[in-house]
C-alpha atoms as a PDB file:
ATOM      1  CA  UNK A   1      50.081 -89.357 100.374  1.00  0.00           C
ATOM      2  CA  UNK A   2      51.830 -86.766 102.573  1.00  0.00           C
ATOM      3  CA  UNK A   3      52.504 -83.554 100.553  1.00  0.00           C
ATOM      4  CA  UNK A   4      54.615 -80.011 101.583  1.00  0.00           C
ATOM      5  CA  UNK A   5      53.502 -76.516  99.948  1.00  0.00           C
ATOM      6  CA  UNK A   6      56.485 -74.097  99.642  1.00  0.00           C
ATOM      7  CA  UNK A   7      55.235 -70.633  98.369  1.00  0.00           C
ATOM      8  CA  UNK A   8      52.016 -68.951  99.732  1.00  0.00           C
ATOM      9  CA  UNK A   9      51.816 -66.641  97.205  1.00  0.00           C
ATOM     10  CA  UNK A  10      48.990 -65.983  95.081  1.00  0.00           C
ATOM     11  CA  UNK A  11      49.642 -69.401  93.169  1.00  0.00           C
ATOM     12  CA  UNK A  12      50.675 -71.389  96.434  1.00  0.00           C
ATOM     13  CA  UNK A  13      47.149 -69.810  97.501  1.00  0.00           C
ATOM     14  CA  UNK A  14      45.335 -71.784  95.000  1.00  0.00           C
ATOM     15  CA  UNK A  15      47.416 -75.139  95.787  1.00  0.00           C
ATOM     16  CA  UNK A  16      46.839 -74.666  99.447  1.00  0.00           C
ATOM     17  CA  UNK A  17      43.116 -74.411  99.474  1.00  0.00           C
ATOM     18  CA  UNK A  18      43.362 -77.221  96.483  1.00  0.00           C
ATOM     19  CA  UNK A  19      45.390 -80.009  99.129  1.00  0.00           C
ATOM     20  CA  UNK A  20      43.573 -79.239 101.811  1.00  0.00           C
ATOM     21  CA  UNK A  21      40.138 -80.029 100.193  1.00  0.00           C
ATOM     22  CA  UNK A  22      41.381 -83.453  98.600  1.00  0.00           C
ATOM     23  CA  UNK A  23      40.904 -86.988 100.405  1.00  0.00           C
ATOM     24  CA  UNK A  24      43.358 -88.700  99.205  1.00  0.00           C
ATOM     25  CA  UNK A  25      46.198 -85.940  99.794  1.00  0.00           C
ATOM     26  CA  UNK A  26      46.993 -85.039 103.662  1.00  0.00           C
ATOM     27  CA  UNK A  27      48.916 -81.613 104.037  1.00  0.00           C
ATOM     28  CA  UNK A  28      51.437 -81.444 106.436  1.00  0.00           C
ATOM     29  CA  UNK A  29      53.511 -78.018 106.380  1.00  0.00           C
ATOM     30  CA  UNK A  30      53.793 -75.123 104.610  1.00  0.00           C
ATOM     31  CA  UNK A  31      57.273 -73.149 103.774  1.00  0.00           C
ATOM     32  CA  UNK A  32      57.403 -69.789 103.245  1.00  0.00           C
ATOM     33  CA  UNK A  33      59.951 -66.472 104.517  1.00  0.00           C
ATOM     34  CA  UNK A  34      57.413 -64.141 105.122  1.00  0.00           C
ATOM     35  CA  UNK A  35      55.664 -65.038 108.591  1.00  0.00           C
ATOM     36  CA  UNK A  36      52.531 -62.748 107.972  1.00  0.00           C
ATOM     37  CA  UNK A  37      51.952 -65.328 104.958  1.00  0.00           C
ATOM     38  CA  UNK A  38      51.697 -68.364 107.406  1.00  0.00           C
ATOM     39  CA  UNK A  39      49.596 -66.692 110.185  1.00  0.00           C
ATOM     40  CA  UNK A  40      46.124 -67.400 108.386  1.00  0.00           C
ATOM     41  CA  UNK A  41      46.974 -70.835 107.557  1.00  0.00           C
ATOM     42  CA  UNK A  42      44.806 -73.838 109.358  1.00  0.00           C
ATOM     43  CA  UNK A  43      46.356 -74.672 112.858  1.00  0.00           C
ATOM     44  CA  UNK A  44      46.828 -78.200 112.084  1.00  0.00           C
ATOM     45  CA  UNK A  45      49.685 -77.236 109.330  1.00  0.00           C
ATOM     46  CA  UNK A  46      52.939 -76.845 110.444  1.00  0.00           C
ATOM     47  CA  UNK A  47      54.767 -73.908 109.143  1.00  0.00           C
ATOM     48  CA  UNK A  48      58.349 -72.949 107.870  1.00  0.00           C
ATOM     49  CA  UNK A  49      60.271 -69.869 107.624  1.00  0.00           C
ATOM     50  CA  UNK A  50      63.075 -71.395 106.359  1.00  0.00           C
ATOM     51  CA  UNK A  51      63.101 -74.960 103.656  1.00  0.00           C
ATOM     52  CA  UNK A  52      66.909 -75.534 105.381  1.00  0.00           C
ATOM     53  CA  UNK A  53      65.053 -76.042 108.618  1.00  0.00           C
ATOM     54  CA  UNK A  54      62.374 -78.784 107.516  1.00  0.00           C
ATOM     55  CA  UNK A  55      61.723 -81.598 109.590  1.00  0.00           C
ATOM     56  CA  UNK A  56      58.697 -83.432 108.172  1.00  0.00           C
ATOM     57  CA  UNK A  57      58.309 -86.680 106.566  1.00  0.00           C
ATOM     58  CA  UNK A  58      56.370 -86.199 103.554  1.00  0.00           C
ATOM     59  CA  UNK A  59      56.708 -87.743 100.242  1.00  0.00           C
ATOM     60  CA  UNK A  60      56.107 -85.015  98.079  1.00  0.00           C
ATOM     61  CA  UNK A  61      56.536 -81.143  97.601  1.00  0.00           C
ATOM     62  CA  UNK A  62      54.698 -78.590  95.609  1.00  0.00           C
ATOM     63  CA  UNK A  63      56.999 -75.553  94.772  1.00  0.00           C
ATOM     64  CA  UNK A  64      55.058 -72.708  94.350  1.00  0.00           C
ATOM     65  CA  UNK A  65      57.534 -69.133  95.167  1.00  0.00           C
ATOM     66  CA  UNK A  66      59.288 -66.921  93.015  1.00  0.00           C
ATOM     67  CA  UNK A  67      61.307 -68.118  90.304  1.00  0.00           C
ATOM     68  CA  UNK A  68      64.529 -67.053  91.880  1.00  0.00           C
ATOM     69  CA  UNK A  69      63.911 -69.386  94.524  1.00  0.00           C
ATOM     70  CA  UNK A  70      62.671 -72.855  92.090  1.00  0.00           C
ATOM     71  CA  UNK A  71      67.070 -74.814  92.231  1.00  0.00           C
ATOM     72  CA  UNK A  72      67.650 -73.996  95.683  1.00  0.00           C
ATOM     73  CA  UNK A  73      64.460 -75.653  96.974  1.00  0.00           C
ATOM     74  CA  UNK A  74      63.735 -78.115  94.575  1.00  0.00           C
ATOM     75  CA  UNK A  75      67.268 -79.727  94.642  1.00  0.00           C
ATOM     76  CA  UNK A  76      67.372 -79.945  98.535  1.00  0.00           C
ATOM     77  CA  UNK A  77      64.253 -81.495  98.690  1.00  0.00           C
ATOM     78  CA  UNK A  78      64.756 -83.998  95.684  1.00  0.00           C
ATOM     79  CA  UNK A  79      68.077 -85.025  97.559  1.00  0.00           C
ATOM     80  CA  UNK A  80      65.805 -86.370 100.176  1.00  0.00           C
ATOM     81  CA  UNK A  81      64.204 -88.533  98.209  1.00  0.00           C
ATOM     82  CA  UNK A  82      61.052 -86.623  97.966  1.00  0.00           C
ATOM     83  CA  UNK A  83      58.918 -85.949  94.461  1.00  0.00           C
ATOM     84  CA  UNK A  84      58.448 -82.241  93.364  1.00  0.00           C
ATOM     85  CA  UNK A  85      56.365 -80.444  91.179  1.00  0.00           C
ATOM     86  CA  UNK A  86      57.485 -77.152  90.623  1.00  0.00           C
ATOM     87  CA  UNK A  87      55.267 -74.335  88.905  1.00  0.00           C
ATOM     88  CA  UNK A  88      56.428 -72.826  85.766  1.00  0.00           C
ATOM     89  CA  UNK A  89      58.809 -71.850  84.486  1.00  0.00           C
ATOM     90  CA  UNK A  90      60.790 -74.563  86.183  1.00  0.00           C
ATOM     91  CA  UNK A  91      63.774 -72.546  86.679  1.00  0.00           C
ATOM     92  CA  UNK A  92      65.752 -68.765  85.569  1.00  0.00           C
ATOM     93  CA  UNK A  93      68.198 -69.797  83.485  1.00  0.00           C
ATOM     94  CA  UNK A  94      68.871 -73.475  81.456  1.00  0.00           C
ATOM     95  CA  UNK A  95      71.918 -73.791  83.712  1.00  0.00           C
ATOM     96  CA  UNK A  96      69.445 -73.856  86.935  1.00  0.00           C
ATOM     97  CA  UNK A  97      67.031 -76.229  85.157  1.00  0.00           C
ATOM     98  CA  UNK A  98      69.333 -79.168  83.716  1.00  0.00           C
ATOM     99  CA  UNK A  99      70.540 -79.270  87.356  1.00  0.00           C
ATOM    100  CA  UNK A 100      67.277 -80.196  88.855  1.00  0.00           C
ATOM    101  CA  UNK A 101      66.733 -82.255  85.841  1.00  0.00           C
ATOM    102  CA  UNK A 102      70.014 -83.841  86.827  1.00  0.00           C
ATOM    103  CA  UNK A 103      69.434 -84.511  90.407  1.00  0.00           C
ATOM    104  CA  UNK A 104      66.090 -86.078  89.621  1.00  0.00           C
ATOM    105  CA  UNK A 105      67.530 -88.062  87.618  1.00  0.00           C
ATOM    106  CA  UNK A 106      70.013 -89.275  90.060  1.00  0.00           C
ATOM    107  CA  UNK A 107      67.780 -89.545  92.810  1.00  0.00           C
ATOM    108  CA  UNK A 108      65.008 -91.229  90.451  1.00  0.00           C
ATOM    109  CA  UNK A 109      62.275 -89.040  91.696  1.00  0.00           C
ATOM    110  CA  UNK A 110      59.796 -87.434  89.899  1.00  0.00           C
ATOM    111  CA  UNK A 111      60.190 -84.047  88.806  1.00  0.00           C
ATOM    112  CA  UNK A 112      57.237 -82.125  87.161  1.00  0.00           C
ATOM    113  CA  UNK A 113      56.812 -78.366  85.882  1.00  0.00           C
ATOM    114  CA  UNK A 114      53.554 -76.914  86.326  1.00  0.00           C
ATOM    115  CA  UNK A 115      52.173 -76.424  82.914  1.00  0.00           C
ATOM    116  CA  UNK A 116      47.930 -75.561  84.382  1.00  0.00           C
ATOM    117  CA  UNK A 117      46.914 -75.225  80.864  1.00  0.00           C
ATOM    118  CA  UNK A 118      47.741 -78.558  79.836  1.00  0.00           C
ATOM    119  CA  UNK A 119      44.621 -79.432  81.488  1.00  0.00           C
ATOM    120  CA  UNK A 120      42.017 -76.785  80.128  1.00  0.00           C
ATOM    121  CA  UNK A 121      39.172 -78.728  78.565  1.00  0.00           C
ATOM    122  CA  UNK A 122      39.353 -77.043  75.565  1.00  0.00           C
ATOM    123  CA  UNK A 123      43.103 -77.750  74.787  1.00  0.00           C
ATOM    124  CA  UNK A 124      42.050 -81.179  75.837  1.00  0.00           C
ATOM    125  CA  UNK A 125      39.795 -81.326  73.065  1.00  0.00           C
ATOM    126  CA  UNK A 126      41.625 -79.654  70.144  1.00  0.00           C
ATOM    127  CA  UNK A 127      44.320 -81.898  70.725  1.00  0.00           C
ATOM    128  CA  UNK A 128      42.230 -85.450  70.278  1.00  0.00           C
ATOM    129  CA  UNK A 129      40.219 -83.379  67.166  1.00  0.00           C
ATOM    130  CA  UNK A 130      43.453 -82.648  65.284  1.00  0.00           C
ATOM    131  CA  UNK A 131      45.304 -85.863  65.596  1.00  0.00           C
ATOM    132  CA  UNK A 132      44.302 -87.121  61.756  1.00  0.00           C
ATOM    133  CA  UNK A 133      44.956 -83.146  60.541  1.00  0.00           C
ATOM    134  CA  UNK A 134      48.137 -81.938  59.855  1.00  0.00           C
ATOM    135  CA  UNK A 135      48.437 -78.893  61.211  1.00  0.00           C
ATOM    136  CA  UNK A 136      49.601 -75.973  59.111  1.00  0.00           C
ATOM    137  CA  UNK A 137      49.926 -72.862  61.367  1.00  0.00           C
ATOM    138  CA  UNK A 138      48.710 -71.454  65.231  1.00  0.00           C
ATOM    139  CA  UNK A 139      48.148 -68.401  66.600  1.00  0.00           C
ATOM    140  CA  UNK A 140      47.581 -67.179  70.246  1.00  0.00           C
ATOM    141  CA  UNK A 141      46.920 -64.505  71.994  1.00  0.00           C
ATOM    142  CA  UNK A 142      47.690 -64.046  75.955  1.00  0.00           C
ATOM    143  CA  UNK A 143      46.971 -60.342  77.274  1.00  0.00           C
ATOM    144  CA  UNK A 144      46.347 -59.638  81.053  1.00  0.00           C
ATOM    145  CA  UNK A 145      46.437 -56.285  83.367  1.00  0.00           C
ATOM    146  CA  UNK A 146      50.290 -56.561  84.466  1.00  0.00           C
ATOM    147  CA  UNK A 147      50.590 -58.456  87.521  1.00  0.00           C
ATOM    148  CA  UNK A 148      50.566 -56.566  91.201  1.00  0.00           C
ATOM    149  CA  UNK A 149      52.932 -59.119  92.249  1.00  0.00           C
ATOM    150  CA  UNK A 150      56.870 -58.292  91.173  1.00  0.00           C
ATOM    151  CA  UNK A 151      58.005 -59.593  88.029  1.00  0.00           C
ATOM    152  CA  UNK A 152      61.527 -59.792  87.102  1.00  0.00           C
ATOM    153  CA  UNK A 153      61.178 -61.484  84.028  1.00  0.00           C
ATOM    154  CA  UNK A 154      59.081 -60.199  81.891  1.00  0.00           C
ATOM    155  CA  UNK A 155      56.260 -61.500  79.953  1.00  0.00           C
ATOM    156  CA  UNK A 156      57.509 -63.510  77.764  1.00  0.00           C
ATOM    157  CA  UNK A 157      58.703 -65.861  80.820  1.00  0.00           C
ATOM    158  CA  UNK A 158      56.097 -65.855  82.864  1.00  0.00           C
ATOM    159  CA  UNK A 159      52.897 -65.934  80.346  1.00  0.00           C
ATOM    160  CA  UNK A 160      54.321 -66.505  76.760  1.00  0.00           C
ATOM    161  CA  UNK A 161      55.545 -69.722  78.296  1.00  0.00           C
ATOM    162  CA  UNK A 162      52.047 -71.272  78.128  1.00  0.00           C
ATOM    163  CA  UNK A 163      51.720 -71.194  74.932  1.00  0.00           C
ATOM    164  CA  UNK A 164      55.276 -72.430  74.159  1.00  0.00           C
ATOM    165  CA  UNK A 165      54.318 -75.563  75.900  1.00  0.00           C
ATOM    166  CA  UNK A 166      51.084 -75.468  74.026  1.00  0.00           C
ATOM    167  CA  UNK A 167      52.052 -75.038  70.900  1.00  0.00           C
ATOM    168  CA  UNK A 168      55.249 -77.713  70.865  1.00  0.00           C
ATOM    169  CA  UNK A 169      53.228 -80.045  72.633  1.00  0.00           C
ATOM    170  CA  UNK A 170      50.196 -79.750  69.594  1.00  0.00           C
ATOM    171  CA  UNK A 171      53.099 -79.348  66.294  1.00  0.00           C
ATOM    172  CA  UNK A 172      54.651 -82.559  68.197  1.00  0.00           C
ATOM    173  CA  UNK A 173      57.712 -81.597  67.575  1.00  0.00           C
ATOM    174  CA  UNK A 174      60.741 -79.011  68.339  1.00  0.00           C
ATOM    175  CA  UNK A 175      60.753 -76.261  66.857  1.00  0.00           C
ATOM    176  CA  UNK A 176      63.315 -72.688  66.921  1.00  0.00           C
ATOM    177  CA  UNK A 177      62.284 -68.670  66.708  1.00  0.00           C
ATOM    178  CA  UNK A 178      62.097 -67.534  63.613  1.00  0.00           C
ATOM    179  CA  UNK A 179      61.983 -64.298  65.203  1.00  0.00           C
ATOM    180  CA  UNK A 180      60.926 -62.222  68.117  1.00  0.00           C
ATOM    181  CA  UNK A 181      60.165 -58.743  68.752  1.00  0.00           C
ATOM    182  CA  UNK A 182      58.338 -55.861  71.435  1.00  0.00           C
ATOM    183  CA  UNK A 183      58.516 -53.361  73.659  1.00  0.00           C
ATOM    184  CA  UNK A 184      60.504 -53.259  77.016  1.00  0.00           C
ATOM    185  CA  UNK A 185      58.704 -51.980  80.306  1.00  0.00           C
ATOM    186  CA  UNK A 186      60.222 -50.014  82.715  1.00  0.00           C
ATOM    187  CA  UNK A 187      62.056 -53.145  84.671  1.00  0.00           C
ATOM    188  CA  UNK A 188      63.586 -53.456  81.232  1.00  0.00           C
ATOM    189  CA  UNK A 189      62.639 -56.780  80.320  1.00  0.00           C
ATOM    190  CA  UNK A 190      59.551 -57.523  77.675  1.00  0.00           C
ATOM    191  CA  UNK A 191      56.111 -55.915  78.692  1.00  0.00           C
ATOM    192  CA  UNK A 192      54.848 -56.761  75.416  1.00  0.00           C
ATOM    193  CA  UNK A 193      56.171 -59.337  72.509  1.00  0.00           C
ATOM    194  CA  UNK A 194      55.547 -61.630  69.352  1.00  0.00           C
ATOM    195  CA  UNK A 195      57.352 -64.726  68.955  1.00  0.00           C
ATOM    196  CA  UNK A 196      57.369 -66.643  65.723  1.00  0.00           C
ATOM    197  CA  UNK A 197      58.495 -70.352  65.699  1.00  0.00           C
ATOM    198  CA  UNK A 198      58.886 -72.756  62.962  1.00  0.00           C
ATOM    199  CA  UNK A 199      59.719 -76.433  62.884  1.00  0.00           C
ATOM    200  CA  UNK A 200      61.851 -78.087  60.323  1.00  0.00           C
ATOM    201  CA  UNK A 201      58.149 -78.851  58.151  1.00  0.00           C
ATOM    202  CA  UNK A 202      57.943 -75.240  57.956  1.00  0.00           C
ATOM    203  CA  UNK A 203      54.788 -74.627  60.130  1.00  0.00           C
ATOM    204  CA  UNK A 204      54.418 -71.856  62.045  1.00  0.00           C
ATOM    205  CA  UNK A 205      53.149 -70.612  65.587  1.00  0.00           C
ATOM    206  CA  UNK A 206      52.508 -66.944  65.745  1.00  0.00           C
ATOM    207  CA  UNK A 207      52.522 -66.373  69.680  1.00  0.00           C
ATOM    208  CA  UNK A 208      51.425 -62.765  71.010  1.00  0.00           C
ATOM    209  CA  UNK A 209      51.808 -61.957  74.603  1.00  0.00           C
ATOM    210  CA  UNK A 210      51.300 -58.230  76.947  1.00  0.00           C
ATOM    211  CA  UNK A 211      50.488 -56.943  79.888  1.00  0.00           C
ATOM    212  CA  UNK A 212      48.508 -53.675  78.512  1.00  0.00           C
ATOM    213  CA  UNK A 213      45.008 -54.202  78.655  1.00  0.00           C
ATOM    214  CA  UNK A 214      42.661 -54.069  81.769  1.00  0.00           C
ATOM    215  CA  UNK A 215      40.974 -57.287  80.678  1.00  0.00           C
ATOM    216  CA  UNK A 216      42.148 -61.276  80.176  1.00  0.00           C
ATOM    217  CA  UNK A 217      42.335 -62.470  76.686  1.00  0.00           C
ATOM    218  CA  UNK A 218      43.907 -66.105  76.052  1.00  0.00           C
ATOM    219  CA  UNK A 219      43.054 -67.363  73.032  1.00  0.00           C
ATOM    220  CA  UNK A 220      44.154 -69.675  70.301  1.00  0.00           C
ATOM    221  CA  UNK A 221      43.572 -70.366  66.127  1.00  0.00           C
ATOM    222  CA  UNK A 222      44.849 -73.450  64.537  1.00  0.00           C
ATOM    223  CA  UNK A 223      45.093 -73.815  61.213  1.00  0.00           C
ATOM    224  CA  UNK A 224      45.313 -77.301  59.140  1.00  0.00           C
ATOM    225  CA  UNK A 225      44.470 -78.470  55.696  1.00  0.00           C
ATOM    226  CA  UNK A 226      40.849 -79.267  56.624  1.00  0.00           C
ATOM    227  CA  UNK A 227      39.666 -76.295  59.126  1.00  0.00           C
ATOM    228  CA  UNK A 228      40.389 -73.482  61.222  1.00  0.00           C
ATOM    229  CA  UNK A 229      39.750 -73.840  64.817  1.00  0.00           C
ATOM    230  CA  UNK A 230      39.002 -71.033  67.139  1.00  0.00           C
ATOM    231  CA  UNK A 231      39.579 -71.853  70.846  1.00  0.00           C
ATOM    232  CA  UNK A 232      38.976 -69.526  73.999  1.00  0.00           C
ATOM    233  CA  UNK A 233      41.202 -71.028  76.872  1.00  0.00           C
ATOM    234  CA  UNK A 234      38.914 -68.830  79.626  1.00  0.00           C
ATOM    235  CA  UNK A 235      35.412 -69.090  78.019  1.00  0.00           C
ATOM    236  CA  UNK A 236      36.422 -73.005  77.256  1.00  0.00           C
ATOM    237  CA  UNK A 237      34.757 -72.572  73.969  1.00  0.00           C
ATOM    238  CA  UNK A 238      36.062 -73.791  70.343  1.00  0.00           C
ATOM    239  CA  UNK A 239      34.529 -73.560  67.004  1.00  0.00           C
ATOM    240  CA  UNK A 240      35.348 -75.586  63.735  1.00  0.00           C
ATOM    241  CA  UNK A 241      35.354 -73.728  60.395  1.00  0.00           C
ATOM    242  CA  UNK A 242      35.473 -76.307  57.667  1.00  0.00           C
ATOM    243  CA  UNK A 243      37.882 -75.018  55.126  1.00  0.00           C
ATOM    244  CA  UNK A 244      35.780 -76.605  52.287  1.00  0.00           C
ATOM    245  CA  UNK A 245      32.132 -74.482  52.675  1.00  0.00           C
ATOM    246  CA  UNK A 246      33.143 -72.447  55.455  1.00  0.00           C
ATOM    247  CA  UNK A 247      30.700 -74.097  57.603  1.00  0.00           C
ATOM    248  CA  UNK A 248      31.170 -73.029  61.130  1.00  0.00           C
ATOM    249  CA  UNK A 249      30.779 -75.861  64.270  1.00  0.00           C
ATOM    250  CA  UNK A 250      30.047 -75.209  67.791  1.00  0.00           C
ATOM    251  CA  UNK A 251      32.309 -78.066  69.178  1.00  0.00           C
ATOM    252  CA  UNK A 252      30.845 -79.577  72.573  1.00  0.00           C
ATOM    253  CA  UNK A 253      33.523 -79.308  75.415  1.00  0.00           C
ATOM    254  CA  UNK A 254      33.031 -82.488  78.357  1.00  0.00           C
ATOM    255  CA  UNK A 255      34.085 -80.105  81.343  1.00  0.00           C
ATOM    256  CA  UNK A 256      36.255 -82.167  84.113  1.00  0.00           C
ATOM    257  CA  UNK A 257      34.386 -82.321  87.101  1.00  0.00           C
ATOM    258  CA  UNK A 258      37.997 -81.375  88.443  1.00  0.00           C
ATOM    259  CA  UNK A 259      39.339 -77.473  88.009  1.00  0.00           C
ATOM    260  CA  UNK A 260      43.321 -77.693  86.001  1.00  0.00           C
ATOM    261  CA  UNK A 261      44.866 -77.130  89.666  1.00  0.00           C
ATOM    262  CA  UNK A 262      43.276 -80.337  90.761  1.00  0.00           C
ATOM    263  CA  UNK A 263      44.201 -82.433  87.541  1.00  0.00           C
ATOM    264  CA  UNK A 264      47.750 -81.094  88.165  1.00  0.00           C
ATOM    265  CA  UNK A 265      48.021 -82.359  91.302  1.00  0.00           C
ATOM    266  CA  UNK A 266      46.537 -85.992  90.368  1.00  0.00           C
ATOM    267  CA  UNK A 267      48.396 -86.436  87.377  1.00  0.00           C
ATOM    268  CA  UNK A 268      51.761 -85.865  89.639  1.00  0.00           C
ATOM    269  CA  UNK A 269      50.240 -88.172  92.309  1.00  0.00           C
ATOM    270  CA  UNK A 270      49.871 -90.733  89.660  1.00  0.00           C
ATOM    271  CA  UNK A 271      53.510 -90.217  87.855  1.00  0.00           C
ATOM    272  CA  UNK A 272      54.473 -90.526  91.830  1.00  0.00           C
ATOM    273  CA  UNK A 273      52.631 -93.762  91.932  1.00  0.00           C
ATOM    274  CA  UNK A 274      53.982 -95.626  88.476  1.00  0.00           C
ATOM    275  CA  UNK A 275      57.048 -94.225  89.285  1.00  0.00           C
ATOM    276  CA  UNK A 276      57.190 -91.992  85.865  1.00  0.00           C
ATOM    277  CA  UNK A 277      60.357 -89.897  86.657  1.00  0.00           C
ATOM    278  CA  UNK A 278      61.217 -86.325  85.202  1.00  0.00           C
ATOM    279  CA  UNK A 279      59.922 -86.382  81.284  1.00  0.00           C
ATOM    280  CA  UNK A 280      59.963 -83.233  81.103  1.00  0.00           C
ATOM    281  CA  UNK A 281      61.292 -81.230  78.019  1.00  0.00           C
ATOM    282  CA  UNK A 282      63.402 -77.965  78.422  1.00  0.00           C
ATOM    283  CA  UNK A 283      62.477 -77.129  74.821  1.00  0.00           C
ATOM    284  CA  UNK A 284      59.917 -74.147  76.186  1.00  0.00           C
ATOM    285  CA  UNK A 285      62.349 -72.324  78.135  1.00  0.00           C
ATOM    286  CA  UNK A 286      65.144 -72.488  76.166  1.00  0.00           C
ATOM    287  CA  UNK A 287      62.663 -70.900  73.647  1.00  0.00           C
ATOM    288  CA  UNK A 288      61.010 -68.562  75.760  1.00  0.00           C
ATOM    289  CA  UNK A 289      64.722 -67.431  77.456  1.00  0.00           C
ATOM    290  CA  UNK A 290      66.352 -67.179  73.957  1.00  0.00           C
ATOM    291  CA  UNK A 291      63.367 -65.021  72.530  1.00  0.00           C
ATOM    292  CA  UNK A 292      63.597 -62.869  75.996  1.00  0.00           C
ATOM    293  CA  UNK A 293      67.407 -62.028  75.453  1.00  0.00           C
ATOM    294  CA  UNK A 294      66.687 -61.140  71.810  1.00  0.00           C
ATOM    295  CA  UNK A 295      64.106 -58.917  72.407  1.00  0.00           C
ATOM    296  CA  UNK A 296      66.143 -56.656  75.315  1.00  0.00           C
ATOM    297  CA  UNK A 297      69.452 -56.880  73.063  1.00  0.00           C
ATOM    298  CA  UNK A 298      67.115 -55.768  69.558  1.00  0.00           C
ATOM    299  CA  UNK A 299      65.827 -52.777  71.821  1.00  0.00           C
ATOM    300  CA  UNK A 300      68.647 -51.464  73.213  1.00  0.00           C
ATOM    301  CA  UNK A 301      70.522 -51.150  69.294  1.00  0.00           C
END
């Protein structure tokens, strides 16, 4: 399968040196603005300045630049027929999104968002563990040293978001903010935040997100009627509290021989292959947008 990379930022990084391992994947160009981005890329790639200008035939592209950038690029490729997966979050603004969601739709291509966490091993395995549990509440936590690249979102956008996705895709079911609260950085959008949802059964997800400490912290507790679960997303560890004797359990995680980059690309190779077209829900960034605008508007009273 012949796949396009536009972005060589530090995420188009990761999906370049991904494609260009893999067997079954050849990769034919690279798109991106800034020229000093293309000049350490392998001589057999062909590179792009501008998407406009593109004269490959490929049949899919990974979008991997700024937000800002995700309709423009994504639309013009989908209207030539060709399969996208574009990294979260899929677009700026709802109006941006439903109108690559439309044009995949019309073009019957398959559009997916990036979502890497969907693979981690330990998500993975707290989802098959709680399937027989209902679940009561969740809390995570998401700090990181605030990103060298330029945001102009804010964090609640560009890292809240994964647990958004996380958390709908465990309660299995929409849900709306209950409320949503933090500080605003100097850009003036969120540097820090606390989102509460709840769905119409009345659970709850607690999610806390910043960019204030100097070291990564991603983790999540799930609460049901049987046992808390503790789960590290970067040490890919998860322990079982049994609600009954408070008996703690070391749960064994099978580790994919394949990193979450990889199983991203192979799971949209194989919704390319049995033709599963956009399935996507907008339900995280309408969430994740809404809770954004509250927290700026809430600040500035």
């Amino acid at each position: 399968m012949r796949f396009a990379l536009a972005g060589n930022g530090k995420m188009g990084k990761l999906h370049y040196s991904h494609l260009l391992e893999r067997d079954d994947i050849e990769l034919i160009a690279v798109i991106d603005p800034d020229k000093k981005a293309l000049s350490s890329l392998d001589k057999k790639i062909k590179k792009y300045t501008d998407f406009e200008n593109f004269n490959e035939k490929i049949d899919a592209l990974i979008v991997a630049t700024p937000t800002k950038h995700h309709e423009k690029i994504t639309n013009h490729f989908l209207e030539k027929n060709i399969h996208v997966l574009v990294e979260k979050p899929i677009a700026k603004n709802i109006k941006e999104a439903k109108s690559m969601v439309e044009t995949a739709k019309k073009m019957n291509r398959v559009l997916m968002i990036g979502y890497i966490e969907r693979h981690n091993p330990m998500i993975k395995t707290l989802s098959k563990l709680i399937q027989k549990e209902k679940i009561e509440s969740i809390y995570t936590s998401r700090w990181a040293p605030r990103p060298k690249r330029i945001m102009s979102e804010g964090v609640v956008l560009d890292s809240m978001i994964h647990d958004t996705d996380i958390a709908l895709q465990l309660l299995g079911q929409e849900a709306r903010i209950k409320d949503a609260f933090g500080n605003l950085g100097a850009d003036g959008y969120p540097d820090n935040a606390k989102v509460i949802l709840e769905t119409k059964n009345n659970q709850l997800a607690h999610l806390f997100s910043g960019w204030e400490t100097t070291i990564r912290h991603r983790t999540i507790c799930l609460t049901t009627e049987r046992a808390i679960y503790l789960g590290d997303y970067i040490k890919k560890t998860l322990i079982r509290i049994d609600k009954k004797d408070n008996k703690k359990e070391k749960i064994l995680i099978k580790l994919n021989e394949m990193d979450a980059i990889n199983q991203q690309i192979t799971q949209f190779k194989n919704n390319i292959i049995q033709k599963k077209y956009y399935q996507e829900s907008l339900s995280s960034l309408e969430i994740v947008l809404d809770a954004t605008k509250k927290i700026i508007s809430d600040n500035k009273e």
